[in-house]
PDB file of N, CA and C in Angstrom:
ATOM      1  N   UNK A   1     126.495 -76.059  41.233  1.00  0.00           N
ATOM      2  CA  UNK A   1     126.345 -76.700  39.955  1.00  0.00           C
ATOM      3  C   UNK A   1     125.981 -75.627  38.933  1.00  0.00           C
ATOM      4  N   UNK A   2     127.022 -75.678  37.745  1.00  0.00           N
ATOM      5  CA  UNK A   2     126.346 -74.854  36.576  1.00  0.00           C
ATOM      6  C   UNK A   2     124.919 -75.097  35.944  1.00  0.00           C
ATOM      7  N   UNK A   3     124.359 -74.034  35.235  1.00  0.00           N
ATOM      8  CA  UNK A   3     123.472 -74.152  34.535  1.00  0.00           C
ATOM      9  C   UNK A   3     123.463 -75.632  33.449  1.00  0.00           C
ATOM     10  N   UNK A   4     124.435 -75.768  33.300  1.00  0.00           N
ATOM     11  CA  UNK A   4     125.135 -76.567  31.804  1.00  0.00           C
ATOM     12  C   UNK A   4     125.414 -77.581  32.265  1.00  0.00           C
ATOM     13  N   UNK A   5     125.279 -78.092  33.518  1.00  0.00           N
ATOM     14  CA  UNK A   5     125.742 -79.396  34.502  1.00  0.00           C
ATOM     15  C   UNK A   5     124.526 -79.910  34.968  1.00  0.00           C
ATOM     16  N   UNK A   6     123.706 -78.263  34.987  1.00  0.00           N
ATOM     17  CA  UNK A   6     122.054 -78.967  35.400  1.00  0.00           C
ATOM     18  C   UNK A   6     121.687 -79.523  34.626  1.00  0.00           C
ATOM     19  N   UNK A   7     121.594 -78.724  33.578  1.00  0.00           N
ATOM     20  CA  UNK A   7     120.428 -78.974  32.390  1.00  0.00           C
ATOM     21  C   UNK A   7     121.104 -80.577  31.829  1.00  0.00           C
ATOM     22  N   UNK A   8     122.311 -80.679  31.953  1.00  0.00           N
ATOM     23  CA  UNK A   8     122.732 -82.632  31.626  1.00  0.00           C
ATOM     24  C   UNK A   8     122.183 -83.465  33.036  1.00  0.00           C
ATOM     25  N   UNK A   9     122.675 -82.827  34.182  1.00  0.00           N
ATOM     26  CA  UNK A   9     121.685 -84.206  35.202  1.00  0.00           C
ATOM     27  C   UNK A   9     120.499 -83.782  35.199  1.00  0.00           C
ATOM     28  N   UNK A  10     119.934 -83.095  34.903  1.00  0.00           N
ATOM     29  CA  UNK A  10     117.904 -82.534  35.727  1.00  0.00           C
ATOM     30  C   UNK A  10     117.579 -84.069  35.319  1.00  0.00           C
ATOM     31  N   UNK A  11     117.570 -84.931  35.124  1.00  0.00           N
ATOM     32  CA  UNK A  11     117.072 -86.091  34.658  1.00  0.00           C
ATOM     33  C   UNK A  11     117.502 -87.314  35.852  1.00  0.00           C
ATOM     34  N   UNK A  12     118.648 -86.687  36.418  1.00  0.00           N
ATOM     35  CA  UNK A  12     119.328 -87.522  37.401  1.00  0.00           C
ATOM     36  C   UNK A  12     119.519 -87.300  38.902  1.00  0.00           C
ATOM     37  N   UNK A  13     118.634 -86.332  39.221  1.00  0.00           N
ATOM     38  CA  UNK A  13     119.123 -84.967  40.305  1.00  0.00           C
ATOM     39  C   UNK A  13     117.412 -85.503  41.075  1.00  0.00           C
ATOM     40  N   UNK A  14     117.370 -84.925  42.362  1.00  0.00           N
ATOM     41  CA  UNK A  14     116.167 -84.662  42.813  1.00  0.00           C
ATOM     42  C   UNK A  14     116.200 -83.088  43.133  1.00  0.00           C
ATOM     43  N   UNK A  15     115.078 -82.963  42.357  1.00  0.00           N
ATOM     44  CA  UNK A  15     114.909 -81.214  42.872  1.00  0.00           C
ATOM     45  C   UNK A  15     114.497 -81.211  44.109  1.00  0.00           C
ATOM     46  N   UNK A  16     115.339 -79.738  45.102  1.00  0.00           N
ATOM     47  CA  UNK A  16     114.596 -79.352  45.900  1.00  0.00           C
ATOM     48  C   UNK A  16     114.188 -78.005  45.530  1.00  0.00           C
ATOM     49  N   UNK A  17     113.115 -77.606  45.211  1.00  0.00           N
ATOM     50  CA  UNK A  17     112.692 -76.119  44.895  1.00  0.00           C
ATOM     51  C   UNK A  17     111.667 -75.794  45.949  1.00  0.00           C
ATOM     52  N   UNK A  18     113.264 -74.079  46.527  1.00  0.00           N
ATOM     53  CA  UNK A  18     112.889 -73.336  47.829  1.00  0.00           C
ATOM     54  C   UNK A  18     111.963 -72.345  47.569  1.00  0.00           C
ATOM     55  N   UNK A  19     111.625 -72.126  46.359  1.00  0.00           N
ATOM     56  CA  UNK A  19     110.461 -70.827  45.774  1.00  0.00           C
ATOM     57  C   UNK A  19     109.621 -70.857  46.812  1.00  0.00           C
ATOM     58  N   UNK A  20     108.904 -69.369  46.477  1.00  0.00           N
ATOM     59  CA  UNK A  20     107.711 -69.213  46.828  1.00  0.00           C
ATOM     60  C   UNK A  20     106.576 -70.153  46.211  1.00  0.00           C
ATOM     61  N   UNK A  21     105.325 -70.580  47.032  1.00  0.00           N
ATOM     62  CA  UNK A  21     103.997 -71.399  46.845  1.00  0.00           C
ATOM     63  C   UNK A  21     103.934 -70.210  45.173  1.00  0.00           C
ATOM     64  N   UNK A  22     104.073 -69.292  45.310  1.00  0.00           N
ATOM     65  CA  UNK A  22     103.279 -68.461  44.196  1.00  0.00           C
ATOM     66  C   UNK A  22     104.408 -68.937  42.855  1.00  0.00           C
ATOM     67  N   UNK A  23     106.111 -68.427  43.249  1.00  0.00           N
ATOM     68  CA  UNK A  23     106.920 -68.915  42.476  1.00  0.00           C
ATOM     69  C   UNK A  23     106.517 -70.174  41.973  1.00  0.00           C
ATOM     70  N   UNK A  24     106.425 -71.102  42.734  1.00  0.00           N
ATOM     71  CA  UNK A  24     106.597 -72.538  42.243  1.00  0.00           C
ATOM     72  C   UNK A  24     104.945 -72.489  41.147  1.00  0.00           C
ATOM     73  N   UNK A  25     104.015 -72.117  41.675  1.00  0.00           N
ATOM     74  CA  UNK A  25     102.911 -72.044  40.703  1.00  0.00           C
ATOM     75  C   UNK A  25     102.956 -71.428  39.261  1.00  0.00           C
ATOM     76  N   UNK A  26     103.868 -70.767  39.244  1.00  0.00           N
ATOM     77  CA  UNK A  26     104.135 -69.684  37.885  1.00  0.00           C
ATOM     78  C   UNK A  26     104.820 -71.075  36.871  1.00  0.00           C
ATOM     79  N   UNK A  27     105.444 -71.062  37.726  1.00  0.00           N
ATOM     80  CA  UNK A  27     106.660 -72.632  36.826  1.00  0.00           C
ATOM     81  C   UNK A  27     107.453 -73.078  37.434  1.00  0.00           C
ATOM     82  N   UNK A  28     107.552 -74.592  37.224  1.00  0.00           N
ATOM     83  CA  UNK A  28     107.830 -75.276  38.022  1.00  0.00           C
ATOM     84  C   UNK A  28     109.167 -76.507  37.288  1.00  0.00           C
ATOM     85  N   UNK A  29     109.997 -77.498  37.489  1.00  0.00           N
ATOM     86  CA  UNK A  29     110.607 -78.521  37.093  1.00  0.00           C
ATOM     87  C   UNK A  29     110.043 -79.654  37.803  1.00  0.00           C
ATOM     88  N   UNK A  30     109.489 -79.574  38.806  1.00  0.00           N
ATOM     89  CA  UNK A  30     108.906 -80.930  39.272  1.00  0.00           C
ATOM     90  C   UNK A  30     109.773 -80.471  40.765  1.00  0.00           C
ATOM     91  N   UNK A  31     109.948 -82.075  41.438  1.00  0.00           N
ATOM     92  CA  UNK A  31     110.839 -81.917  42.711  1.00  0.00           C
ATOM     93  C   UNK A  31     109.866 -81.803  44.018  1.00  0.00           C
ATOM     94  N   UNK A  32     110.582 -81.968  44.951  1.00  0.00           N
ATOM     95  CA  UNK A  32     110.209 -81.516  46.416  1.00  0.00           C
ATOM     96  C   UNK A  32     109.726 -79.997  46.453  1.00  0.00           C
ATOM     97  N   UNK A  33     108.970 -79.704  46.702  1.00  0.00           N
ATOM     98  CA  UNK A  33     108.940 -78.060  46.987  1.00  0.00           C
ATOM     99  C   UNK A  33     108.459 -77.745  48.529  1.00  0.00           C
ATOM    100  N   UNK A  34     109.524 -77.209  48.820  1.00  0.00           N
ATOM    101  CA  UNK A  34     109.665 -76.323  50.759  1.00  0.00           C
ATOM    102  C   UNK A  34     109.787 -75.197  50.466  1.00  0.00           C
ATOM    103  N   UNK A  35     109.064 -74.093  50.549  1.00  0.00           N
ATOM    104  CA  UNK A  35     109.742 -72.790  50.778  1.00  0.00           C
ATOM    105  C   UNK A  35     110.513 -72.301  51.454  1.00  0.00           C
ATOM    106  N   UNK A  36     111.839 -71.057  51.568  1.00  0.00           N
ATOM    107  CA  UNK A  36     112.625 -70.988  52.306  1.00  0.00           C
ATOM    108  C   UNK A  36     112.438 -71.100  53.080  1.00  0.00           C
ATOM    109  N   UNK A  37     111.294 -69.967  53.697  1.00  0.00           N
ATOM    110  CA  UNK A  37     111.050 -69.774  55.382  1.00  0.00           C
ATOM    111  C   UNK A  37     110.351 -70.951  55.641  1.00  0.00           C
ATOM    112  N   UNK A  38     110.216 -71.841  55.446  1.00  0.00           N
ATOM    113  CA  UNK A  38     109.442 -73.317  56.153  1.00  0.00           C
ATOM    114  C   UNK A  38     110.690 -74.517  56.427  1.00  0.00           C
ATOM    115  N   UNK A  39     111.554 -74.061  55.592  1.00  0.00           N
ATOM    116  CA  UNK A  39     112.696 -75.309  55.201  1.00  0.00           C
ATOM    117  C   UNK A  39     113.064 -76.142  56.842  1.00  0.00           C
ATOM    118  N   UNK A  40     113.554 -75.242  57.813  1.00  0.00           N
ATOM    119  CA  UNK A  40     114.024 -75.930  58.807  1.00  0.00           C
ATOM    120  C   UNK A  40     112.551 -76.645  59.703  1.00  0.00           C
ATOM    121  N   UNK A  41     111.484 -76.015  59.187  1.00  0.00           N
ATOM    122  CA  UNK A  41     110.532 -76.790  59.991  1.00  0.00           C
ATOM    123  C   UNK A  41     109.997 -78.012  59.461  1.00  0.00           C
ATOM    124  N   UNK A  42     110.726 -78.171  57.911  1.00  0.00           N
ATOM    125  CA  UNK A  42     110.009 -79.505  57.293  1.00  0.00           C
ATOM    126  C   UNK A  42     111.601 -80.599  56.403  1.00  0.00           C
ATOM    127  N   UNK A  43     112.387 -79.907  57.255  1.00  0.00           N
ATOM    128  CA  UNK A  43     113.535 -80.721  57.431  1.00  0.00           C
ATOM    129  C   UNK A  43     113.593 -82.347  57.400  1.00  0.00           C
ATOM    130  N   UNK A  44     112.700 -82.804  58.211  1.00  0.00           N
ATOM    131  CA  UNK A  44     112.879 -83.916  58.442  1.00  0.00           C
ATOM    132  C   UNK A  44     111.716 -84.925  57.037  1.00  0.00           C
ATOM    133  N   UNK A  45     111.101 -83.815  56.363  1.00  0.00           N
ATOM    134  CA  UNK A  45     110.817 -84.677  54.717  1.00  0.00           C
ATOM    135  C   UNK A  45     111.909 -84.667  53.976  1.00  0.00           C
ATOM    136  N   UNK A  46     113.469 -84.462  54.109  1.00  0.00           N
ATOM    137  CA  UNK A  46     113.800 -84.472  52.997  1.00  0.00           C
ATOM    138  C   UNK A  46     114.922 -85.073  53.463  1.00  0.00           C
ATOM    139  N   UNK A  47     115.196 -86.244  52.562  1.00  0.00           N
ATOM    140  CA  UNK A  47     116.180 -87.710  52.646  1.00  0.00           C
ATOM    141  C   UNK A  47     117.537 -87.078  52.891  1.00  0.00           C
ATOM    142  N   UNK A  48     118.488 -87.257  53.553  1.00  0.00           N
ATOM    143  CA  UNK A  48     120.224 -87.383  53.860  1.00  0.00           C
ATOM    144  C   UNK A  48     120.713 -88.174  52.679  1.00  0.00           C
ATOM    145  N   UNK A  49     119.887 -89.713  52.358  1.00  0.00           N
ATOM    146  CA  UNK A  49     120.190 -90.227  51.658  1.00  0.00           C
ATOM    147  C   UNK A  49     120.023 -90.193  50.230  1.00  0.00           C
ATOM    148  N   UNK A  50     119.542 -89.163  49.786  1.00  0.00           N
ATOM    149  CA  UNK A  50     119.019 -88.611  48.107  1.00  0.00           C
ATOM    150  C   UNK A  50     120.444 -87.710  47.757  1.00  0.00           C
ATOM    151  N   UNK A  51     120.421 -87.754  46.341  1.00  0.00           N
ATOM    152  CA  UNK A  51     121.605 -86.358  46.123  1.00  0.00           C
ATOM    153  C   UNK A  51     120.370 -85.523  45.172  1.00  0.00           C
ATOM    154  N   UNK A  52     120.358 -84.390  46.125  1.00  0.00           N
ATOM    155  CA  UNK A  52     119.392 -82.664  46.053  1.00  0.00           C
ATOM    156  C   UNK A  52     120.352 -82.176  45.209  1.00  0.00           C
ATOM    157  N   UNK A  53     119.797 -81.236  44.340  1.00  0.00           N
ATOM    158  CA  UNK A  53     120.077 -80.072  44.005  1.00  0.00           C
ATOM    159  C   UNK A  53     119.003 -78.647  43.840  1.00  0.00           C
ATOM    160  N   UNK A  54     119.188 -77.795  44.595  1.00  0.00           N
ATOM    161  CA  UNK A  54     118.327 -77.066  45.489  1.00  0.00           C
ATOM    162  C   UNK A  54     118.265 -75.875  43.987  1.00  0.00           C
ATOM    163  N   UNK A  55     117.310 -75.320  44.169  1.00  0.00           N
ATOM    164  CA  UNK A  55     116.927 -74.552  42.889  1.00  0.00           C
ATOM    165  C   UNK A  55     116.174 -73.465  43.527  1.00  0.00           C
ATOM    166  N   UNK A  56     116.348 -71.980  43.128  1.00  0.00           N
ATOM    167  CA  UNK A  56     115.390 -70.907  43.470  1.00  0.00           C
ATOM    168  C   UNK A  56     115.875 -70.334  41.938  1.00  0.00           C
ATOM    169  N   UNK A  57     115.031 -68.902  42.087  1.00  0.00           N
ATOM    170  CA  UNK A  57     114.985 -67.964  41.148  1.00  0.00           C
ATOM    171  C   UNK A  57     116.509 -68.018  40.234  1.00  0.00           C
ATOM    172  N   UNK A  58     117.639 -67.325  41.812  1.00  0.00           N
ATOM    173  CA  UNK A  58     118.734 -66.802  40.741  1.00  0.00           C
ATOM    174  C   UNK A  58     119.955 -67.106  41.799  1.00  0.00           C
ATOM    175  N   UNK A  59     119.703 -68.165  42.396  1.00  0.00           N
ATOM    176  CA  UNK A  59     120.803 -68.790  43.268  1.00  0.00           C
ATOM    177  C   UNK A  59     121.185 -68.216  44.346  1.00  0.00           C
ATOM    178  N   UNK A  60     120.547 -67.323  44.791  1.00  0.00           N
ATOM    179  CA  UNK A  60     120.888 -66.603  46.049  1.00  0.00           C
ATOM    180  C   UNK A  60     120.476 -67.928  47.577  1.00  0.00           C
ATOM    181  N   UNK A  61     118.764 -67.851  47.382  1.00  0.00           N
ATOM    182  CA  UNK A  61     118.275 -68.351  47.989  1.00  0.00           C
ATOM    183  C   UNK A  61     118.393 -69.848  48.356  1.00  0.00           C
ATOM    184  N   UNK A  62     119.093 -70.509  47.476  1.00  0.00           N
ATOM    185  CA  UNK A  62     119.480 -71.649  47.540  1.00  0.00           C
ATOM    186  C   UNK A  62     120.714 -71.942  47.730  1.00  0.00           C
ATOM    187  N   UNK A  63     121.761 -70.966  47.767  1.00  0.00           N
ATOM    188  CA  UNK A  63     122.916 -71.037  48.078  1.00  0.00           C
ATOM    189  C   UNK A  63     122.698 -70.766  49.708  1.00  0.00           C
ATOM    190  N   UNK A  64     121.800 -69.653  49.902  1.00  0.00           N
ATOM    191  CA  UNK A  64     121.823 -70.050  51.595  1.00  0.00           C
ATOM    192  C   UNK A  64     120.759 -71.306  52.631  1.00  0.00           C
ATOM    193  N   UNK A  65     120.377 -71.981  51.701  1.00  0.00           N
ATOM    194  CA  UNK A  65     119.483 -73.310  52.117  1.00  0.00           C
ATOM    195  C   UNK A  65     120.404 -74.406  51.758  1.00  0.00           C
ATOM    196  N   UNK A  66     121.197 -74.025  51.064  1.00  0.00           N
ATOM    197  CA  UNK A  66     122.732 -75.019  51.063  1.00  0.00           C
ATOM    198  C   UNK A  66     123.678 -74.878  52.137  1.00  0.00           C
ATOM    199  N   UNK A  67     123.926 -73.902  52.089  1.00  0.00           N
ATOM    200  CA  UNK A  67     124.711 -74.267  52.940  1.00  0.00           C
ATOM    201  C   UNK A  67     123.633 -74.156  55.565  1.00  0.00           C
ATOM    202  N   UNK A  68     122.429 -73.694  55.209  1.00  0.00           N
ATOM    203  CA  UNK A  68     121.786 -74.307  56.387  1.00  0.00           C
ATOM    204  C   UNK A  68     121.869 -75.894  56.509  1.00  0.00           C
ATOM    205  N   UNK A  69     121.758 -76.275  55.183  1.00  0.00           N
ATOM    206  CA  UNK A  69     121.358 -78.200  54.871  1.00  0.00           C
ATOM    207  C   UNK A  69     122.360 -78.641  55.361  1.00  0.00           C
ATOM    208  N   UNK A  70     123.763 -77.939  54.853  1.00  0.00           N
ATOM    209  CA  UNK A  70     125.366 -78.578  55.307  1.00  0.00           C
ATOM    210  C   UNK A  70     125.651 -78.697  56.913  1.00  0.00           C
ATOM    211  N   UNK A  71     124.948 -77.373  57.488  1.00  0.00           N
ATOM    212  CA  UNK A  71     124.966 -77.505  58.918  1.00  0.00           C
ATOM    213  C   UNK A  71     124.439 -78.105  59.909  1.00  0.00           C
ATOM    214  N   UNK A  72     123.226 -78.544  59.176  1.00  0.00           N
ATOM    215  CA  UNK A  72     122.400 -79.887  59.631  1.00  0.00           C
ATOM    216  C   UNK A  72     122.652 -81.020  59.379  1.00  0.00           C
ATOM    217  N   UNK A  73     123.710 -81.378  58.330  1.00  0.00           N
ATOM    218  CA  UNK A  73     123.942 -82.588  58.277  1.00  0.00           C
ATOM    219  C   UNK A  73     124.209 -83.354  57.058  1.00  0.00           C
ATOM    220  N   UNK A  74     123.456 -82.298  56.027  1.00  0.00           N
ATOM    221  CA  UNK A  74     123.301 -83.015  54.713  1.00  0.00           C
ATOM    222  C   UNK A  74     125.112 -83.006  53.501  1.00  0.00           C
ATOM    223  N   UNK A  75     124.913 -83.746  53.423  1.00  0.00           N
ATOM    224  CA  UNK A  75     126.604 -84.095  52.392  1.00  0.00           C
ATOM    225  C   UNK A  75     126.314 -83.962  50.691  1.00  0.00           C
ATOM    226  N   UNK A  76     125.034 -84.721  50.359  1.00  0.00           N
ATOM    227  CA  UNK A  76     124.581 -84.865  49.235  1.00  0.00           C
ATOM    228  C   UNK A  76     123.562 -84.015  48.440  1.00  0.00           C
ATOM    229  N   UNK A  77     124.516 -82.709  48.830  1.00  0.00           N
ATOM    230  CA  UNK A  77     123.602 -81.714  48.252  1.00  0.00           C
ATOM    231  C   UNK A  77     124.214 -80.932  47.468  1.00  0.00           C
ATOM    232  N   UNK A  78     123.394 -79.653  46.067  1.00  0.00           N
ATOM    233  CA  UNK A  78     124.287 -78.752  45.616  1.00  0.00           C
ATOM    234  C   UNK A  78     123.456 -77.962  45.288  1.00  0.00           C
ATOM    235  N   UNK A  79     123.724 -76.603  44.641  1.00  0.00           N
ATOM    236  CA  UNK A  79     122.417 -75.694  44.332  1.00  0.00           C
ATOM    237  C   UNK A  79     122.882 -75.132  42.852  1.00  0.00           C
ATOM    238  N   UNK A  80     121.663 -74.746  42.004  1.00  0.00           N
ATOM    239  CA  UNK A  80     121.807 -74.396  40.888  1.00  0.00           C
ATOM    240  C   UNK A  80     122.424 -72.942  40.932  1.00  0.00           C
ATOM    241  N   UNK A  81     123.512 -72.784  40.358  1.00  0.00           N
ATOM    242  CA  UNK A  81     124.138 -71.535  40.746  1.00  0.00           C
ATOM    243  C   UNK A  81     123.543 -70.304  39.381  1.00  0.00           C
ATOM    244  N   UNK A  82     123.066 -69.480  39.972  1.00  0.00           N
ATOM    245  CA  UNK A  82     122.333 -68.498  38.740  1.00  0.00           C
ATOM    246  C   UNK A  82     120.456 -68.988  38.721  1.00  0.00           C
ATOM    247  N   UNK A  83     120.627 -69.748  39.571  1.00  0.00           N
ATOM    248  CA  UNK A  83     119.022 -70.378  39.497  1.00  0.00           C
ATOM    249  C   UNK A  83     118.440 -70.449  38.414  1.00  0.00           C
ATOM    250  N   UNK A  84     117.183 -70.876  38.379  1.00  0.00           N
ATOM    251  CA  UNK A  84     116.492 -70.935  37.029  1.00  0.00           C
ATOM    252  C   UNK A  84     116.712 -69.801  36.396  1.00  0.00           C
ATOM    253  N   UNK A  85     116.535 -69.121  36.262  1.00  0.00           N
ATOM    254  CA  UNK A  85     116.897 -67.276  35.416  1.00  0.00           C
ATOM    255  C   UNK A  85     118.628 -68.144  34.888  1.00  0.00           C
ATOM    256  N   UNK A  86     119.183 -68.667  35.432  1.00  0.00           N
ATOM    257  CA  UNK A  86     120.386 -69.294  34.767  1.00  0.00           C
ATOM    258  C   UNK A  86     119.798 -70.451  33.277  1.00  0.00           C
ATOM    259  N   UNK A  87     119.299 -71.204  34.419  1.00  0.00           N
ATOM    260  CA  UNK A  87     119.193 -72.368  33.064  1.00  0.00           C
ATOM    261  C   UNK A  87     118.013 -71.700  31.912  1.00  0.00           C
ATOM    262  N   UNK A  88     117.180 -70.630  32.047  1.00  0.00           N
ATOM    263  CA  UNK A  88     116.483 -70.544  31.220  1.00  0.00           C
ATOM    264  C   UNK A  88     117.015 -70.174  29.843  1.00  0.00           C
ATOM    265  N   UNK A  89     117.701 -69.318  30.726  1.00  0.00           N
ATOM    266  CA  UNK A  89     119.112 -68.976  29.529  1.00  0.00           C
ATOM    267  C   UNK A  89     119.801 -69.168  28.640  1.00  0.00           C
ATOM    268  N   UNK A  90     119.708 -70.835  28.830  1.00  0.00           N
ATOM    269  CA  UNK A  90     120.863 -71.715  27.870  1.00  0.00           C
ATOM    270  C   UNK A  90     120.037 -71.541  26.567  1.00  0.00           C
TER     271      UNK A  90
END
């Protein structure tokens, strides 16, 4: 998902933000927050049935927690591509 696709659903989206505890403390959008390295151990908090859009810094990190999610199962997911450092941008 673009920056420009976020910033029209963030209102309609459930965040998942993979930041760091420290990241997510600096600033935040709201949302679920798992950090990367915890994600597969707290897997089972986060709905199949929700549509995610996964958010880190600058889309790296969430492009590869996207596509782990896809291999586990999840369909209704997407990640902010450029991460926040994207949408801050606009």
């Amino acid at each position: 998902m673009t920056a420009s696709d976020f910033k029209a659903e963030l209102t309609h989206v459930n965040l998942l933000d993979i930041r760091t505890p420290r990241e997510w403390d600096d600033f935040n959008l709201g949302g679920f927050h798992v950090s990367l390295d915890t994600l597969l151990g707290r897997i089972d908090e986060i709905s199949k049935e929700k549509n995610w859009v996964i958010i880190c810094y600058n889309g790296t990190q969430s492009l590869i927690a996207l596509r782990l999610l896809n291999a586990k199962g999840f369909t209704n997911i997407d990640h902010l591509e450029g991460g926040i450092e994207a949408y801050l941008s606009l």
